[in-house]
C-alpha atoms as a PDB file:
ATOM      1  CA  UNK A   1       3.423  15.073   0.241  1.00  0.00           C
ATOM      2  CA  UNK A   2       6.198  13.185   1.781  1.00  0.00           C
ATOM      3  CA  UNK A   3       8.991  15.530   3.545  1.00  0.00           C
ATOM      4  CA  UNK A   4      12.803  14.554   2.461  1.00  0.00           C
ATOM      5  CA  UNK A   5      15.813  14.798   4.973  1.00  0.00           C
ATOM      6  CA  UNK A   6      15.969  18.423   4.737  1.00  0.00           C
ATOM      7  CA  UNK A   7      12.182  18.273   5.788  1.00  0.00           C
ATOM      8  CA  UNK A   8       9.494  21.354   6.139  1.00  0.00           C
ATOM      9  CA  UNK A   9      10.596  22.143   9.629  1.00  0.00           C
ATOM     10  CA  UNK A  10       9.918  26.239   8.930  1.00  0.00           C
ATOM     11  CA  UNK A  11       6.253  25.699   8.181  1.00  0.00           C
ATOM     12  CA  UNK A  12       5.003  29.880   9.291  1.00  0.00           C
ATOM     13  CA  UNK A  13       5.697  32.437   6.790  1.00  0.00           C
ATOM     14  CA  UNK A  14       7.782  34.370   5.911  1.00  0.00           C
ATOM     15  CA  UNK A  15      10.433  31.529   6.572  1.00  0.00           C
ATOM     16  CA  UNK A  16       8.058  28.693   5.144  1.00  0.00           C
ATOM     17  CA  UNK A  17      10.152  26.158   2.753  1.00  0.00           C
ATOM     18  CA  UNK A  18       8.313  25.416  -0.574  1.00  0.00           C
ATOM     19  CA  UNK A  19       6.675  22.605  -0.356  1.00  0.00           C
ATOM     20  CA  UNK A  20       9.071  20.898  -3.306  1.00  0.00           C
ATOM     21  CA  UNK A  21      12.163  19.168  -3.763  1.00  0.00           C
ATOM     22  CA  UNK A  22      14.497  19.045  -2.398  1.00  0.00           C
ATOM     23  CA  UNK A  23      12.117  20.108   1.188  1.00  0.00           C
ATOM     24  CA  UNK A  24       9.694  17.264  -0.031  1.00  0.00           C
ATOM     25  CA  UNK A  25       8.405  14.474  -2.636  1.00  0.00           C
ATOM     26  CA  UNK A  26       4.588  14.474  -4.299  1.00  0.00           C
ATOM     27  CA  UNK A  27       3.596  10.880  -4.468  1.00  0.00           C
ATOM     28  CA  UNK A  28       0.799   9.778  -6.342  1.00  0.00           C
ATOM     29  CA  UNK A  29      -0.553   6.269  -5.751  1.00  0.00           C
ATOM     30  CA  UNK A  30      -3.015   3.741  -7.210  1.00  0.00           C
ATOM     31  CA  UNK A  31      -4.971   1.296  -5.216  1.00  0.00           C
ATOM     32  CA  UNK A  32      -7.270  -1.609  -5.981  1.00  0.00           C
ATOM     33  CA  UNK A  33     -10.172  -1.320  -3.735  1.00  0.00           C
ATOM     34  CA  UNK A  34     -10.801  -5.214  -4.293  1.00  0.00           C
ATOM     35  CA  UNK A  35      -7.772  -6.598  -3.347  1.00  0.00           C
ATOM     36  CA  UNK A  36      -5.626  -3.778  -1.456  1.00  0.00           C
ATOM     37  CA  UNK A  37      -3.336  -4.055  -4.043  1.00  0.00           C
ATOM     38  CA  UNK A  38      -1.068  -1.146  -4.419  1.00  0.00           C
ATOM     39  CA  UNK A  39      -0.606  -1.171  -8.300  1.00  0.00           C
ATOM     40  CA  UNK A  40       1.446   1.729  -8.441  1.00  0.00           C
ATOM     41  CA  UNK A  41       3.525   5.057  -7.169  1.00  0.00           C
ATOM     42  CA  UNK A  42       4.197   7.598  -8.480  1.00  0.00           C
ATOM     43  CA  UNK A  43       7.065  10.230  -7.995  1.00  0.00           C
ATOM     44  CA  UNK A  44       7.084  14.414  -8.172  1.00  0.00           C
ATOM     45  CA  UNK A  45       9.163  17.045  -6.944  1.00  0.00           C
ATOM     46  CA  UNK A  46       6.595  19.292  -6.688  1.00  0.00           C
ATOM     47  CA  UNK A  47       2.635  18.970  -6.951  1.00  0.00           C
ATOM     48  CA  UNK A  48       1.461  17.383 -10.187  1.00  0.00           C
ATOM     49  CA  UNK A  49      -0.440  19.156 -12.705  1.00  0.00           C
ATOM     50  CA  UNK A  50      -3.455  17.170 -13.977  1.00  0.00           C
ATOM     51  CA  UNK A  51      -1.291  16.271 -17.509  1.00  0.00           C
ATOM     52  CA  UNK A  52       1.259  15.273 -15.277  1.00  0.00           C
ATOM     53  CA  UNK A  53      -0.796  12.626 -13.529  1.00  0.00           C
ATOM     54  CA  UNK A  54      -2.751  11.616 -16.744  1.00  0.00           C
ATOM     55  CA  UNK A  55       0.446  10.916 -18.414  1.00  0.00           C
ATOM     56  CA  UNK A  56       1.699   8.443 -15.477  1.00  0.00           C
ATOM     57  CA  UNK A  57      -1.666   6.882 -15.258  1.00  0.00           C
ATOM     58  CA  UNK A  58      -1.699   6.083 -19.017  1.00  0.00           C
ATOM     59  CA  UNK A  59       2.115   4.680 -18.483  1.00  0.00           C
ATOM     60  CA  UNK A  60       0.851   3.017 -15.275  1.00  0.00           C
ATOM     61  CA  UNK A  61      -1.996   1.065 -17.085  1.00  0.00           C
ATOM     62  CA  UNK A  62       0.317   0.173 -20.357  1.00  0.00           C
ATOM     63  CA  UNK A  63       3.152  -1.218 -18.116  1.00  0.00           C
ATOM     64  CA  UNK A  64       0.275  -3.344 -15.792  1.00  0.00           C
ATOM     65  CA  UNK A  65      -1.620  -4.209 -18.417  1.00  0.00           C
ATOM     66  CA  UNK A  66      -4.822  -3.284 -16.065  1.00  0.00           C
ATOM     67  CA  UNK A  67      -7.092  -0.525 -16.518  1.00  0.00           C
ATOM     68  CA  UNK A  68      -9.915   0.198 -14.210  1.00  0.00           C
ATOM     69  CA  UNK A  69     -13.242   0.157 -14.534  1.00  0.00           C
ATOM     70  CA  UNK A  70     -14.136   3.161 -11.754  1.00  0.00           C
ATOM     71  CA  UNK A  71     -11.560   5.684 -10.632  1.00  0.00           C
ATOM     72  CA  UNK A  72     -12.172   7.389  -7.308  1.00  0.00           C
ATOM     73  CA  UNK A  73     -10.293  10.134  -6.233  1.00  0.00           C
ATOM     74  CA  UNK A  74     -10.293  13.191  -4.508  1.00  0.00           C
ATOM     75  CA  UNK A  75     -11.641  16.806  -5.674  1.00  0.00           C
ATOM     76  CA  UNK A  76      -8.318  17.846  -6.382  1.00  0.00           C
ATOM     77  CA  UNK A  77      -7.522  20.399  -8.921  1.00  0.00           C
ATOM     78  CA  UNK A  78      -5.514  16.984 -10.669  1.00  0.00           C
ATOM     79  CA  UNK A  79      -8.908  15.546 -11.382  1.00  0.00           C
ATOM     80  CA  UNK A  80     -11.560  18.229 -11.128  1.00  0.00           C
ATOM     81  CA  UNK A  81     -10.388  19.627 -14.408  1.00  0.00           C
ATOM     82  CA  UNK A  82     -12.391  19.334 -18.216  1.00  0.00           C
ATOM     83  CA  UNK A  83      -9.373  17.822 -19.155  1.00  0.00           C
ATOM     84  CA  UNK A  84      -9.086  14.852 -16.845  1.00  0.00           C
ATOM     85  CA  UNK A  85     -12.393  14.045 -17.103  1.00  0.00           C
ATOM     86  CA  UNK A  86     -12.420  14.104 -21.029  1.00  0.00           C
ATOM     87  CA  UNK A  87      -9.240  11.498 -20.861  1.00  0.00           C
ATOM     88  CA  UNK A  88     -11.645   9.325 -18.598  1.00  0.00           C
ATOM     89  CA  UNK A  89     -14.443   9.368 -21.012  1.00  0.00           C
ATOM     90  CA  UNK A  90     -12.467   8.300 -23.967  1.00  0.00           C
ATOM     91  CA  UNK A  91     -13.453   5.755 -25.816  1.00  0.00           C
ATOM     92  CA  UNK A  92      -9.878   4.274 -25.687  1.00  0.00           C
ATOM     93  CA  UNK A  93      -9.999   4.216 -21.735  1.00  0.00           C
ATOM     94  CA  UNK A  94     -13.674   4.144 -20.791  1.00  0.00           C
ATOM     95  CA  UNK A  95     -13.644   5.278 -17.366  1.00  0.00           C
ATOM     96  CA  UNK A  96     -16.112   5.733 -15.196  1.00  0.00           C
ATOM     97  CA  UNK A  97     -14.471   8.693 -12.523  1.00  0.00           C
ATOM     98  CA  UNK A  98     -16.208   9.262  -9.077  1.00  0.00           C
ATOM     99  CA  UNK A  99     -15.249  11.706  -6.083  1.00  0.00           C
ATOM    100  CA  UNK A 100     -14.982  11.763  -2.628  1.00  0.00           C
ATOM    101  CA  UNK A 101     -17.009  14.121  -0.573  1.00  0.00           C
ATOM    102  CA  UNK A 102     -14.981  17.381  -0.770  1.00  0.00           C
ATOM    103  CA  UNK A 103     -13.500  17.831   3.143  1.00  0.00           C
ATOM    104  CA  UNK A 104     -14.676  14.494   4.111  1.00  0.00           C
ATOM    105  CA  UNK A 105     -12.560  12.149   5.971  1.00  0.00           C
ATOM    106  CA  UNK A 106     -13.238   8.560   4.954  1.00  0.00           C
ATOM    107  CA  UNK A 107     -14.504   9.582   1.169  1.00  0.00           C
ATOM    108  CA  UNK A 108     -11.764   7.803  -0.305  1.00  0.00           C
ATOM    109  CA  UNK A 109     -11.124   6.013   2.407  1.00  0.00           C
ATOM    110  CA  UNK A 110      -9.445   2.936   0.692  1.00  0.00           C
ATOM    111  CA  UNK A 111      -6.521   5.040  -0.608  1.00  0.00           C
ATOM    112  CA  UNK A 112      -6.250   7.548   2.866  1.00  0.00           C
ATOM    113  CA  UNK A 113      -6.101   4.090   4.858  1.00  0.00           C
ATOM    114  CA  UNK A 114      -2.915   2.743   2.174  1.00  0.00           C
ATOM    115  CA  UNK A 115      -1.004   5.997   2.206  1.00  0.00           C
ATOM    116  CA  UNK A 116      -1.107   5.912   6.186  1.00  0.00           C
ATOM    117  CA  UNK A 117       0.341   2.424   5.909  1.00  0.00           C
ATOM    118  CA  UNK A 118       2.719   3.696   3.471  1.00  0.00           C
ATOM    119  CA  UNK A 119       3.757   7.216   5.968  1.00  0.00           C
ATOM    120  CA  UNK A 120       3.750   4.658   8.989  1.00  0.00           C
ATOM    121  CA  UNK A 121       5.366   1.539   7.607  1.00  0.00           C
ATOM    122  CA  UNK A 122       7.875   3.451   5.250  1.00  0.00           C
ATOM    123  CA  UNK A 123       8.659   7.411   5.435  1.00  0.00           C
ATOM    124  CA  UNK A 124       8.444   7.885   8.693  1.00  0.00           C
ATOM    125  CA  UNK A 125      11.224   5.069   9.346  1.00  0.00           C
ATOM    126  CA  UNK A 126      13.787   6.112   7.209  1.00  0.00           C
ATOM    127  CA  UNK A 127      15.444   8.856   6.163  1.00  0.00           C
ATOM    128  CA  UNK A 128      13.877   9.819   3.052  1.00  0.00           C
ATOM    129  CA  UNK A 129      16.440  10.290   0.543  1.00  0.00           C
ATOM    130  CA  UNK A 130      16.919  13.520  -1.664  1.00  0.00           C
ATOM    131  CA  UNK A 131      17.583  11.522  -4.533  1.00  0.00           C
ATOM    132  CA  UNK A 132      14.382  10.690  -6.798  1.00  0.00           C
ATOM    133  CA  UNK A 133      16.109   6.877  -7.798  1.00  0.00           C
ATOM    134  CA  UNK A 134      16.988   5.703  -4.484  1.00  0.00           C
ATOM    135  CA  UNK A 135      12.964   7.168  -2.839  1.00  0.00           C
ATOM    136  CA  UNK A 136      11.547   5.212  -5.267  1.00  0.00           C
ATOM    137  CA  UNK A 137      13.751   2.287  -4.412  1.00  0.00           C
ATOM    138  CA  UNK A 138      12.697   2.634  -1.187  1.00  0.00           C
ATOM    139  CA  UNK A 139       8.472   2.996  -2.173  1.00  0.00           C
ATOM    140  CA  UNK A 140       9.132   0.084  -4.745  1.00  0.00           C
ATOM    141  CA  UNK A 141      10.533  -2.539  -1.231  1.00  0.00           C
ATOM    142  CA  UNK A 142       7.576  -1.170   1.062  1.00  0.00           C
ATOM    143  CA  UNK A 143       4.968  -1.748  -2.094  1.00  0.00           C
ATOM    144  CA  UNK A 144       6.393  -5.201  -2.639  1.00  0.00           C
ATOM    145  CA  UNK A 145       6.457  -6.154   1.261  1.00  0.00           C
ATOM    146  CA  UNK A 146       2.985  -4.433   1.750  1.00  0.00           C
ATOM    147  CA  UNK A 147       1.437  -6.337  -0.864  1.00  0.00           C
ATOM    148  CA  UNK A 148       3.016  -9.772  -0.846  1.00  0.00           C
ATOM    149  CA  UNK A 149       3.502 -10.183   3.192  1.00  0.00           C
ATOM    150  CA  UNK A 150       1.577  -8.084   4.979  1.00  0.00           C
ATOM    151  CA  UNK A 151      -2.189  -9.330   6.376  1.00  0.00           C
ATOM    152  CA  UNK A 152      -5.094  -6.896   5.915  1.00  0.00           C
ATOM    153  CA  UNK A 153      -7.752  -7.128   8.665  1.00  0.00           C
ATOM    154  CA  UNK A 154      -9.954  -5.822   6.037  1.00  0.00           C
ATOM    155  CA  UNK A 155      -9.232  -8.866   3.924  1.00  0.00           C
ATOM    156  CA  UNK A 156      -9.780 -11.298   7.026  1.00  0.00           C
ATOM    157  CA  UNK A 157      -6.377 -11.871   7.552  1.00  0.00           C
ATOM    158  CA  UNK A 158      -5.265 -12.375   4.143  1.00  0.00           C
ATOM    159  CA  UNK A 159      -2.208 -10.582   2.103  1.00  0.00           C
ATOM    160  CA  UNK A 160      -3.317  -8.308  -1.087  1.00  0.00           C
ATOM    161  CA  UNK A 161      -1.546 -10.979  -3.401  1.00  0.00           C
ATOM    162  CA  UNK A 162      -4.031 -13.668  -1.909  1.00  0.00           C
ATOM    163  CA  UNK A 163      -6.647 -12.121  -3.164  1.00  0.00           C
ATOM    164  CA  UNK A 164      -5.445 -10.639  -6.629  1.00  0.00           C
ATOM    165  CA  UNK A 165      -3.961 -13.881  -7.614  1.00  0.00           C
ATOM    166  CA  UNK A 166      -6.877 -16.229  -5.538  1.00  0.00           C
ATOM    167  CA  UNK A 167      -4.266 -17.701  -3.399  1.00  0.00           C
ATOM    168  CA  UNK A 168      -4.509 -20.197  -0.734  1.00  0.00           C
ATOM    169  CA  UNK A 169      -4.316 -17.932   1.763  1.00  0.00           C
ATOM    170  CA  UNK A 170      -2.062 -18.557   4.973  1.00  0.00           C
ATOM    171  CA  UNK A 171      -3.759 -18.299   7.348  1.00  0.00           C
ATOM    172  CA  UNK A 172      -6.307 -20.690   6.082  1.00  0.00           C
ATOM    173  CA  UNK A 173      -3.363 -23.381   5.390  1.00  0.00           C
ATOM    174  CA  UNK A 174      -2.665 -25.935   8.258  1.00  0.00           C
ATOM    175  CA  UNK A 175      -1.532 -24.697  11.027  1.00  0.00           C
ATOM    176  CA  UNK A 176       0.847 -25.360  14.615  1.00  0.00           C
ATOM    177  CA  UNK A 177      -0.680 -25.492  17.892  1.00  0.00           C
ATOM    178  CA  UNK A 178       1.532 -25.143  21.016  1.00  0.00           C
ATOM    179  CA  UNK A 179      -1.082 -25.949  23.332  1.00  0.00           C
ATOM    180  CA  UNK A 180      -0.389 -29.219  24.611  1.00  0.00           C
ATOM    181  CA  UNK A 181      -4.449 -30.051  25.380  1.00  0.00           C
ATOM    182  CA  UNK A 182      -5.752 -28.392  22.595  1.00  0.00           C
ATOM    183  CA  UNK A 183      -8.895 -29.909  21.130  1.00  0.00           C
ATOM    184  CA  UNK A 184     -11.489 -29.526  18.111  1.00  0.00           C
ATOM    185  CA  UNK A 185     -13.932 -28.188  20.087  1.00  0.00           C
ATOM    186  CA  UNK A 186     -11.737 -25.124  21.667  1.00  0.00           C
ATOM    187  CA  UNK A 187     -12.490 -21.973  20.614  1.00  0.00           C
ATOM    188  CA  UNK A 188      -9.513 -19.903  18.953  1.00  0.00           C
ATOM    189  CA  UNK A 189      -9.153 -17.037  16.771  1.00  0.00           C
ATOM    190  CA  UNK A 190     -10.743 -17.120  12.881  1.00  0.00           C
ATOM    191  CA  UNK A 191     -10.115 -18.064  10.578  1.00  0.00           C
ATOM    192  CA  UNK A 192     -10.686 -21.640  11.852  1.00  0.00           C
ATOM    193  CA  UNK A 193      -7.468 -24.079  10.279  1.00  0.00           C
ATOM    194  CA  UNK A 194      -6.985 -27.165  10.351  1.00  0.00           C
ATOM    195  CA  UNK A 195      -3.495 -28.366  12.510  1.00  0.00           C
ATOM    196  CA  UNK A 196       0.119 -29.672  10.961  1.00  0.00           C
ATOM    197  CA  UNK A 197       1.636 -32.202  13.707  1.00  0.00           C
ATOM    198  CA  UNK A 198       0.335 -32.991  17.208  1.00  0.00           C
ATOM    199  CA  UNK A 199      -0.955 -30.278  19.844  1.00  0.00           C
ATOM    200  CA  UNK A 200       1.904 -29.130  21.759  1.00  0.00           C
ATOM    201  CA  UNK A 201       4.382 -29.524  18.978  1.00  0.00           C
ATOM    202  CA  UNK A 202       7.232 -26.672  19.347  1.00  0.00           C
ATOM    203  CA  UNK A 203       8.273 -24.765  17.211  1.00  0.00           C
ATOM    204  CA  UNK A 204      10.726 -21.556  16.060  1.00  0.00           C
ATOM    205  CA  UNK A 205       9.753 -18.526  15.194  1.00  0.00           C
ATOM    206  CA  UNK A 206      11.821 -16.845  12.417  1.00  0.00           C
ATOM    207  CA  UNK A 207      12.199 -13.188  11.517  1.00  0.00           C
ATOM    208  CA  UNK A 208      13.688 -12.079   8.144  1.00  0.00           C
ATOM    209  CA  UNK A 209      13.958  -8.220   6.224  1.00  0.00           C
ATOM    210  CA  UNK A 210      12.698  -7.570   2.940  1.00  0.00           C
ATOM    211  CA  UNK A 211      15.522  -6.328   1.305  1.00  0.00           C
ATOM    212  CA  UNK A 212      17.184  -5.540   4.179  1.00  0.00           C
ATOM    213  CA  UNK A 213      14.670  -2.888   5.426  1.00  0.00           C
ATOM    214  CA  UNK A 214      14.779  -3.640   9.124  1.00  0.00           C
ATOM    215  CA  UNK A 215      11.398  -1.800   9.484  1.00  0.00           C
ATOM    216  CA  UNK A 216       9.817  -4.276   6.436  1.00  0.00           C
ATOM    217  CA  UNK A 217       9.656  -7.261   8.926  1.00  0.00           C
ATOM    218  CA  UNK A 218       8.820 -11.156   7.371  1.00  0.00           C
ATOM    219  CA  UNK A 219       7.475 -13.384  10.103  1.00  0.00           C
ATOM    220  CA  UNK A 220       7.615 -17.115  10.036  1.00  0.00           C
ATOM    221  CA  UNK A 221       7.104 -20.220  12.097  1.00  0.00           C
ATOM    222  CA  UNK A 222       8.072 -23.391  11.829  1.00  0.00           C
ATOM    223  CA  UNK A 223       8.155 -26.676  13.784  1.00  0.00           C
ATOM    224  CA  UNK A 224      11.632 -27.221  15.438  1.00  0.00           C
ATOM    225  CA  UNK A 225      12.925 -30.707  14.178  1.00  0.00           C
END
């Protein structure tokens, strides 16, 4: 549940705001536990009903053209239901569904550890709009940044595109070293790369936006002519 600009800043009854639009956005999202990948988001003004989410995760898997194997999730009532787990066993989908401990922190811990990124990196930096097109432009930029640009120590260093598309990734690809007496045999941070140039080269360090999201940073470097 993702507050909007009007927020849930009442939270004891009797002057608690619903938890729904326009006080807050239900996201949904999908994450591949091999590659960090964040395949998907999903949008709802107020908490989905378990057709509701099996009718975005059908349209999710048709428009990615990826359907998973195992599905772990929560106990929520979203998945819990006879229904849910029917449209899992079908033969047209074929999936095997497993839950996290109910009250457990670090049961699903894959997905918990992505939606912090996402309240971190994204909703708490901006103000979330009211209007349902222009929140999901701004999920859409922070799911493209996070999975194209942004290293996962989890995945040694590498980006969640690396992996799903077996990459070269960059930190593995030559690097520059500013240390003027440098050598093979120092010890320096993994993983180990090879260098581009001559130790001590200089070199300019470059900071662009994705999209223009100030708080969706792209770092690069590159040797100064």
């Amino acid at each position: 549940m993702v507050p909007t600009a009007d927020g849930l800043a009442a939270p004891w009854h009797p002057f608690a705001l619903e938890q729904s639009w326009p006080f807050a956005w239900w996201v949904a999202i999908v994450v591949d536990s091999f590659s960090r990948c964040v395949t998907g988001v999903g949008i709802f003004t107020k908490e989905p009903t378990s057709e509701e989410v099996r009718q975005w995760f059908a349209d999710l898997i048709e428009t990615t053209g990826m359907k998973p194997k195992h599905l772990i999730t929560d106990q929520g009532p979203q998945f819990t239901g006879r229904a849910f787990v029917d449209w899992c066993q079908h033969p047209g989908n074929d999936i095997r569904q497993r839950f996290g401990a109910a009250g457990r922190h670090g049961s699903v811990a894959t997905v918990e550890r992505t939606i912090l990124s996402m309240t971190n990196e994204c909703t708490r930096r901006i103000v979330v709009p009211l209007d349902i097109d222009r929140f999901r432009e701004e999920l859409e930029a922070w799911l493209t940044w996070f999975n194209e640009y942004r290293p996962h120590t989890k995945l040694a260093g590498k980006t969640p595109n690396e992996v799903r598309f077996h990459r070269r990734p960059a930190n593995e690809q030559p690097r520059i070293e500013p240390r003027a007496k440098w050598t093979p045999k120092t010890k320096c941070a993994r993983p180990h790369a090879a260098i581009r140039g001559d130790p001590g080269d200089s070199f300019r360090v470059r900071v662009d936006y994705h999209r223009g999201r100030r708080h969706l940073p792209i770092v690069s470097v590159a040797p100064t002519a």
